[in-house]
N, C-alpha and C. Protein backbone atom coordinates (compact mmCIF):
# COMPACT_ATOMS: atom_id res chain seq x y z
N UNK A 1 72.22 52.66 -241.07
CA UNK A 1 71.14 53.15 -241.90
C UNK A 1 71.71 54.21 -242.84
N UNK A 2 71.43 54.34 -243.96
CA UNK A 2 72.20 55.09 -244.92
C UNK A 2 71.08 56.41 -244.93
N UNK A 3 71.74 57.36 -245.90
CA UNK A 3 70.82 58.72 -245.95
C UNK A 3 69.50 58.45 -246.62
N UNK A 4 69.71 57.89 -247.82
CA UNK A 4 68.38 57.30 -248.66
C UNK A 4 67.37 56.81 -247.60
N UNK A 5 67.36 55.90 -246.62
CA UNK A 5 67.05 55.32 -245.99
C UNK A 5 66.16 56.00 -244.98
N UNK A 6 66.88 56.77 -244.61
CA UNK A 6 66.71 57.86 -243.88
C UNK A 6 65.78 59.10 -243.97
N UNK A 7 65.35 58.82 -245.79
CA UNK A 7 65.22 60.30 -245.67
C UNK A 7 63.69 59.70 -246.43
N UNK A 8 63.53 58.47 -246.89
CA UNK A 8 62.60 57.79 -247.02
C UNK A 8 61.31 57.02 -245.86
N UNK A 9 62.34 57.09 -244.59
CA UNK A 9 61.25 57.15 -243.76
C UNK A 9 60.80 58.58 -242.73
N UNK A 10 61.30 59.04 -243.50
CA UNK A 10 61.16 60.72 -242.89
C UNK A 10 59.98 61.30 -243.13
N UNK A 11 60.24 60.77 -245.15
CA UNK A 11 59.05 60.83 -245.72
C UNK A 11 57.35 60.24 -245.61
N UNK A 12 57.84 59.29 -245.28
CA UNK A 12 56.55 58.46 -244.88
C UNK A 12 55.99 58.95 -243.43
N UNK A 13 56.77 59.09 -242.61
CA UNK A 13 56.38 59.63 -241.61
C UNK A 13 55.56 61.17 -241.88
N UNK A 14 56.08 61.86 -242.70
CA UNK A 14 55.69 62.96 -243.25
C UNK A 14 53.98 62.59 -243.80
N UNK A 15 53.88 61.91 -244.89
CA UNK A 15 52.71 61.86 -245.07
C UNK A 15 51.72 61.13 -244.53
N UNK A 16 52.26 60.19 -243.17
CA UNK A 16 51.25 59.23 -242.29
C UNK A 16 50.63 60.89 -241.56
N UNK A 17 51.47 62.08 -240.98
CA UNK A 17 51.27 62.96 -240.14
C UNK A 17 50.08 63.10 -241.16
N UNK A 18 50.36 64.01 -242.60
CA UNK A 18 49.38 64.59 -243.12
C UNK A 18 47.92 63.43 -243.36
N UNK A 19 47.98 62.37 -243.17
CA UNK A 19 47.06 61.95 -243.71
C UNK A 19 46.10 61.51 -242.02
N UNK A 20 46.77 61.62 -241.29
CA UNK A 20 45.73 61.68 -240.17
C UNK A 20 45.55 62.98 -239.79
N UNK A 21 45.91 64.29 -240.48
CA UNK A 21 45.45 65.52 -239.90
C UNK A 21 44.32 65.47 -241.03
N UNK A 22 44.14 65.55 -242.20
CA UNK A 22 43.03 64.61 -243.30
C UNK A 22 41.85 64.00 -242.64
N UNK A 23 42.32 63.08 -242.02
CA UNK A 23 41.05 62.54 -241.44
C UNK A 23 40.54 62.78 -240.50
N UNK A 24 41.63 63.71 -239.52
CA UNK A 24 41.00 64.48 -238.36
C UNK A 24 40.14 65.02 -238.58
N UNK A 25 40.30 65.72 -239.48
CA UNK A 25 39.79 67.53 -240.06
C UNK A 25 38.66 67.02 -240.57
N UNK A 26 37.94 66.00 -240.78
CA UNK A 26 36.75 65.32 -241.20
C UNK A 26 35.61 64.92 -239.87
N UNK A 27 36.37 64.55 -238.78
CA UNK A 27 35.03 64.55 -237.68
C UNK A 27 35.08 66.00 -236.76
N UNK A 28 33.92 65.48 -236.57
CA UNK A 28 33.46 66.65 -235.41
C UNK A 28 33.71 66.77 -233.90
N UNK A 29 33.63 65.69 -233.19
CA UNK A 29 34.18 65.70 -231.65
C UNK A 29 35.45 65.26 -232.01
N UNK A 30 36.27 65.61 -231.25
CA UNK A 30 37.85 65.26 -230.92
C UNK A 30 37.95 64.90 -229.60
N UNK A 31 38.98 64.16 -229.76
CA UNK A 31 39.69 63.71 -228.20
C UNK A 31 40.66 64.53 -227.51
N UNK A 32 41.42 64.25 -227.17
CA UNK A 32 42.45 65.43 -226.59
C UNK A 32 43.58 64.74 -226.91
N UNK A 33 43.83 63.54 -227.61
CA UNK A 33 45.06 63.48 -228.27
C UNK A 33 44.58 63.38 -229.97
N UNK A 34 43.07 63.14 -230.13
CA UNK A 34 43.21 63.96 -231.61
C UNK A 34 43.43 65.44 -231.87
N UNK A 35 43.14 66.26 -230.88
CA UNK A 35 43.26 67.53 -230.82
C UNK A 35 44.54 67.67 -230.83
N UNK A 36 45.46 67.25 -230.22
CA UNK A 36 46.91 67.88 -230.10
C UNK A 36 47.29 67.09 -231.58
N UNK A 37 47.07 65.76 -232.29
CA UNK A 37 47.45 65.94 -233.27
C UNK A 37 46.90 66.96 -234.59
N UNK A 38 45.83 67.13 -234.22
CA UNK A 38 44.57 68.31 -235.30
C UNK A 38 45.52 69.67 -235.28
N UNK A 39 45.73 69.75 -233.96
CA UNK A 39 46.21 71.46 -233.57
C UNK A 39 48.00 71.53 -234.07
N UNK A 40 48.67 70.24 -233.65
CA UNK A 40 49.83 70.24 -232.99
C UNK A 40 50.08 71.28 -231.91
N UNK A 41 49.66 70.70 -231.09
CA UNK A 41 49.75 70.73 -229.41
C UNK A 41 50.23 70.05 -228.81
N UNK A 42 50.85 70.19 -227.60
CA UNK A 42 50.73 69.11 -226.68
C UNK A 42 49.95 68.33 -226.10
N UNK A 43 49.72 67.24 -225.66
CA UNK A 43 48.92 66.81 -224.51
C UNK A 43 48.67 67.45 -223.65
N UNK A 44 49.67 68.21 -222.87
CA UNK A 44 49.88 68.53 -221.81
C UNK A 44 49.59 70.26 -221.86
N UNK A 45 49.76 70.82 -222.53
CA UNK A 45 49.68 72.02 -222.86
C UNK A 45 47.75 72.12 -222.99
N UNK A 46 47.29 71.30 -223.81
CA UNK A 46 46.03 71.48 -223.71
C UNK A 46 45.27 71.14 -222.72
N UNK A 47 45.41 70.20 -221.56
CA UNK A 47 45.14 70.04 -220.66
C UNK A 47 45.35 71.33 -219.72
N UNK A 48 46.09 71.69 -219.73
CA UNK A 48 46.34 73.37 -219.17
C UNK A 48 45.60 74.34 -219.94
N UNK A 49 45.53 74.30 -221.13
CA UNK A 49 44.17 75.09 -221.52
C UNK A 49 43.42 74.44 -220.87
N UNK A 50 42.66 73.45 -220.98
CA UNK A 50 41.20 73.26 -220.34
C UNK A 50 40.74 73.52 -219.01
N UNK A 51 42.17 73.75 -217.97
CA UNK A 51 41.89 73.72 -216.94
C UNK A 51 41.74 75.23 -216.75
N UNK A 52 42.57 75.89 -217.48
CA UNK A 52 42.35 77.23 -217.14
C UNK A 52 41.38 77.84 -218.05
N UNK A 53 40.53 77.15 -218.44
CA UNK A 53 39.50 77.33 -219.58
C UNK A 53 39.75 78.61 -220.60
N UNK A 54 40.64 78.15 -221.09
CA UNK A 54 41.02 78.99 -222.61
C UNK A 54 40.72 78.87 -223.75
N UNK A 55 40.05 77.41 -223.97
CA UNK A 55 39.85 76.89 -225.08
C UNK A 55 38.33 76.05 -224.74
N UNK A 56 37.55 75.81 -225.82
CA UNK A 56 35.72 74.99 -225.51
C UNK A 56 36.44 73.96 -226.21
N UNK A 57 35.94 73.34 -224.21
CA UNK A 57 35.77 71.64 -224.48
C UNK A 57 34.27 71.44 -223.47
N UNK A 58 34.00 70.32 -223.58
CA UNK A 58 33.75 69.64 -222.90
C UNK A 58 33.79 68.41 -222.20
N UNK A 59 32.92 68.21 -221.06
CA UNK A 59 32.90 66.57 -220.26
C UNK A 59 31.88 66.36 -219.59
N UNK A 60 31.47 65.73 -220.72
CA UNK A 60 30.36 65.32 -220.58
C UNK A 60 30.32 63.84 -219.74
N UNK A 61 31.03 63.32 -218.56
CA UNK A 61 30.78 62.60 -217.64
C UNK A 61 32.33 63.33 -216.79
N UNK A 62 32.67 64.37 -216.62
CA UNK A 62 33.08 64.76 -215.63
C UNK A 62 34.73 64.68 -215.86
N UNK A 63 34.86 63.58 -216.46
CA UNK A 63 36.25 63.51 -216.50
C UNK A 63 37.33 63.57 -218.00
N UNK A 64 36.05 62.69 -218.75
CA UNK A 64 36.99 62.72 -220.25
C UNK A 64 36.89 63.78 -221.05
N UNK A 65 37.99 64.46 -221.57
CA UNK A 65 37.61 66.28 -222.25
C UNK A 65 37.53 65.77 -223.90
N UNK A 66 36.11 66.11 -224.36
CA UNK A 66 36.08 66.43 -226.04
C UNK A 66 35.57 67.84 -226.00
N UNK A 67 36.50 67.79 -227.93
CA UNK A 67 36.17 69.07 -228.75
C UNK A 67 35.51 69.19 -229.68
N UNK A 68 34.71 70.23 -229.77
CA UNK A 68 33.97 70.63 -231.17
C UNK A 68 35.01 70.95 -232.01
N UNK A 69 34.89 70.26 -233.32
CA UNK A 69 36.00 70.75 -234.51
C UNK A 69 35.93 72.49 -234.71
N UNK A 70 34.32 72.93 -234.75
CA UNK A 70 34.39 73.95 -235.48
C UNK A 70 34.94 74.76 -234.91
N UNK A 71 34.08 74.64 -233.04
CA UNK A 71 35.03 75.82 -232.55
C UNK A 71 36.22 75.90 -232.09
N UNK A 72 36.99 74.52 -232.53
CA UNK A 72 38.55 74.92 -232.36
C UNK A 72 38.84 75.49 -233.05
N UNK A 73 38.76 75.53 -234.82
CA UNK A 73 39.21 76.12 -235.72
C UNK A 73 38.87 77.89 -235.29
N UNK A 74 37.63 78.26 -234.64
CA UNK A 74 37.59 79.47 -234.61
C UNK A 74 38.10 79.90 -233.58
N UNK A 75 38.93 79.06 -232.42
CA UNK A 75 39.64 79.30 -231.46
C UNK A 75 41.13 79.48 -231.95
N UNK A 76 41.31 78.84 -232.76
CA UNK A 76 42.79 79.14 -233.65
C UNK A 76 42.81 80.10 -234.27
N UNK A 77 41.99 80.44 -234.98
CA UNK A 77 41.69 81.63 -235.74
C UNK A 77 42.09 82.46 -234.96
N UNK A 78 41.78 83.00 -233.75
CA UNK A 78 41.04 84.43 -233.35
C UNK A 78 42.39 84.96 -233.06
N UNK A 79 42.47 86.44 -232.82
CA UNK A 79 43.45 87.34 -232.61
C UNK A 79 44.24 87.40 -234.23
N UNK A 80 43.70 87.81 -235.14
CA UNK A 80 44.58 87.76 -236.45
C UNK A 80 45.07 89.02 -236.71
N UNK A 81 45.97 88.80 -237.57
CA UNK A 81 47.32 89.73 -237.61
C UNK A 81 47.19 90.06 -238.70
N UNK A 82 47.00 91.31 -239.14
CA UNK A 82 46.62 92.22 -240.15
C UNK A 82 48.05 92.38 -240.96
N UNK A 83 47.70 91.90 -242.09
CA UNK A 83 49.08 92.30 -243.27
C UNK A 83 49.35 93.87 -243.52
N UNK A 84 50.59 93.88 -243.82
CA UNK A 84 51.15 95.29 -243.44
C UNK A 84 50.27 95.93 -244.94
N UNK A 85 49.99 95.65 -246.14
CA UNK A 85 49.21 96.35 -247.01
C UNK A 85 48.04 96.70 -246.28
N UNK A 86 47.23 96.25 -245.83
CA UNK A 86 46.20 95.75 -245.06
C UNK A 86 46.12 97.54 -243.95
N UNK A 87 47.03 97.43 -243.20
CA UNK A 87 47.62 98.45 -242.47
C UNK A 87 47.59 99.84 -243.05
N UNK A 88 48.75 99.97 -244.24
CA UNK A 88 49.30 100.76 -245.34
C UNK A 88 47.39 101.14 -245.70
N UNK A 89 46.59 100.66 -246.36
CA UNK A 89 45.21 100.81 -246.64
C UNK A 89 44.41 101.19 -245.74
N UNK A 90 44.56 101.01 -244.63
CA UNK A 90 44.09 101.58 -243.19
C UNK A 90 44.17 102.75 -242.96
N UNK A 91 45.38 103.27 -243.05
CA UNK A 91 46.49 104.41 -243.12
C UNK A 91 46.16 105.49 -243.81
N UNK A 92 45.47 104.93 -245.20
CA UNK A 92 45.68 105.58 -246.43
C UNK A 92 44.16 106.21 -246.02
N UNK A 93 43.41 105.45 -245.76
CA UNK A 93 41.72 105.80 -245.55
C UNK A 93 41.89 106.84 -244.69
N UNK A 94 42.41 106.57 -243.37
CA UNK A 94 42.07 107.50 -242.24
C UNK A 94 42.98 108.72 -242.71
N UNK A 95 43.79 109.28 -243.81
CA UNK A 95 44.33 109.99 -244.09
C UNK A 95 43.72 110.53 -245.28
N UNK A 96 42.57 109.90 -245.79
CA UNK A 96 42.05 110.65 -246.77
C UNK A 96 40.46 111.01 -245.94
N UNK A 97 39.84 110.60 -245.28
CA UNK A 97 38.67 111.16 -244.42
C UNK A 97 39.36 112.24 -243.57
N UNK A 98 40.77 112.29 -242.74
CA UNK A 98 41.27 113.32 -241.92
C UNK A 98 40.95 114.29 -243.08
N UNK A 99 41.49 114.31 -243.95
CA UNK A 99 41.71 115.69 -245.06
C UNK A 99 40.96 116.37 -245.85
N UNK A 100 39.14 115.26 -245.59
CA UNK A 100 38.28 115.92 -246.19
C UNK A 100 37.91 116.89 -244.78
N UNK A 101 38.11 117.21 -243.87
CA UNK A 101 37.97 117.75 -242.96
C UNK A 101 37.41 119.12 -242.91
């Protein structure tokens, strides 16, 4: 197989990924292997979330786990990391209320 070759199905592979995270990102229940492709996760890793309930799913007959789209996205979200301007502006406030003192 030559590099061209190579780097042409790399590509395609590249945009088959993006185009089913596309259509993921369009329904609302997920499976748990649309989820690990939605999230890039593991299988296995999310199954360990669910068991140690870290993440909202449900099962709704006991055994098969679906997800709400929305609140995965706000499960991904959470814990966000403040940009250092962000900080620096933080900084700057509590140093100008200290000084009206």
């Amino acid at each position: 197989m030559t590099k061209s070759t190579t780097t042409t199905l790399v590509d395609v592979i590249a945009k088959i990924d993006l185009l089913t995270k596309a259509v993921l990102s369009n329904k609302n229940v997920l499976s748990i292997e649309e989820l690990a492709a939605y999230a890039n996760l593991s299988v296995s890793h999310i199954y360990k979330l669910t068991s140690t309930q870290q993440i909202p799913h449900f099962k709704p007959r006991g055994k098969l786990v679906y997800f709400n789209r929305s609140e995965i996205d706000e499960w991904l979200l959470q814990n966000r990391v403040a940009t250092a301007s962000e900080i620096e502006q933080k900084a700057a406030d509590h140093l100008a209320v200290g000084g009206a003192k």
